[in-house]
Protein backbone atom coordinates (compact mmCIF):
# COMPACT_ATOMS: atom_id res chain seq x y z
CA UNK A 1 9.02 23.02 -2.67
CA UNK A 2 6.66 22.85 -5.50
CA UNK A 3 3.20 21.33 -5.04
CA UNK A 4 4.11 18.01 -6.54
CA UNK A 5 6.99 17.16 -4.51
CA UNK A 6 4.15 18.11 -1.31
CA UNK A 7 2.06 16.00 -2.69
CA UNK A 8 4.47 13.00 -3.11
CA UNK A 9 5.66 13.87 0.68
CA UNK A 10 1.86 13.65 1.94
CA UNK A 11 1.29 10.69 -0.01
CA UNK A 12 4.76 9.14 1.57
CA UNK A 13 4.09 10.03 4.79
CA UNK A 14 0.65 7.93 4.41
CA UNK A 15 2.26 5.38 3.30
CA UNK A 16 4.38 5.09 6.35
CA UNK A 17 1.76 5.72 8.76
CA UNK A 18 -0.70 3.38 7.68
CA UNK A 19 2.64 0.66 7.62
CA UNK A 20 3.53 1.37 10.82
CA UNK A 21 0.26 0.96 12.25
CA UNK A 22 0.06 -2.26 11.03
CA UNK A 23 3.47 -3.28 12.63
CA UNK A 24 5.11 -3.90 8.99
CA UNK A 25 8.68 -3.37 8.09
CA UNK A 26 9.35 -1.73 4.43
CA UNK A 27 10.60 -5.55 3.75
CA UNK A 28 7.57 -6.70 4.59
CA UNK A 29 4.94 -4.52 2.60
CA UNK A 30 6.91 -4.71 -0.47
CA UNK A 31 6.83 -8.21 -0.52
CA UNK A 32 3.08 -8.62 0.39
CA UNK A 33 2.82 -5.41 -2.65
CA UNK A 34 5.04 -7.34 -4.74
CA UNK A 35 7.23 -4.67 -4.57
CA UNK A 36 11.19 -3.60 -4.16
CA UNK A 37 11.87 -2.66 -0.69
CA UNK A 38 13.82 0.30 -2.26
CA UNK A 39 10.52 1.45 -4.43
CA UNK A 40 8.88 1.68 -1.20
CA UNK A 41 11.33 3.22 0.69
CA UNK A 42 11.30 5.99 -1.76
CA UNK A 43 7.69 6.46 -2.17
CA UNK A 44 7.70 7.22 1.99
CA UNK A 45 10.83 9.66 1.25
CA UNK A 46 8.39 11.45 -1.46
CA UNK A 47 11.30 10.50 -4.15
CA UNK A 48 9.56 8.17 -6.10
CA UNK A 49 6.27 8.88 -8.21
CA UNK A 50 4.02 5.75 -7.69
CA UNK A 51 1.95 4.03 -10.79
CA UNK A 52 -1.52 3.76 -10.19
CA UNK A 53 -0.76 0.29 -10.56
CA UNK A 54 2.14 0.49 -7.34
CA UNK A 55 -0.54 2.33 -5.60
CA UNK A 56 -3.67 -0.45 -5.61
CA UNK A 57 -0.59 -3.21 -4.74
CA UNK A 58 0.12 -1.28 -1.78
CA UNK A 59 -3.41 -0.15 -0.60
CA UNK A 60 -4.12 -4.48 -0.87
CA UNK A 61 -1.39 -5.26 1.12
CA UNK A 62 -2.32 -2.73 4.05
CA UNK A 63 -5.58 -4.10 3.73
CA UNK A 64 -7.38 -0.61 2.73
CA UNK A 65 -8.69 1.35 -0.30
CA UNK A 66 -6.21 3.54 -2.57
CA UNK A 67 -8.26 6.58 -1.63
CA UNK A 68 -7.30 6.47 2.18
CA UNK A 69 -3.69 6.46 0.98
CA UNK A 70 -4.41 10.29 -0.41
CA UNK A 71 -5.80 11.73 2.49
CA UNK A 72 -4.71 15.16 2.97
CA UNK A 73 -2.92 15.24 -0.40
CA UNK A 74 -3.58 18.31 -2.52
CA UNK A 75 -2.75 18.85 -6.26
């Protein structure tokens, strides 16, 4: 796996963790991102490359900075 798909998968796997923890469904953070369900889904799956723009609509609507969101991901 190259390092770009790892860091997609870390920054997935954040993604999901810090959703969980705050008891939402995919539904329900992509509509509080403004966001398709399926967009998200695939950013979690590390399939989908995220905007910078995808990833300050997300960080608002877990209530957190976009900077948390990349913790442990490495170039």
């Amino acid at each position: 796996m190259s390092s770009r798909h790892r860091a997609l998968d870390h920054f997935g796997q954040n993604v999901r963790k810090h959703r969980t923890e705050k008891g939402l469904s995919q539904e329900a953070l992509a509509e509080k991102a403004d966001l398709d369900p399926t967009y998200i889904s695939g950013i979690e799956r590390g399939v989908r490359n995220p905007s910078l723009l995808s990833i300050v609509r997300i960080a608002k609507a877990l209530g957190m900075n976009s900077g948390s969101l990349f913790e442990g991901v490495k170039a």
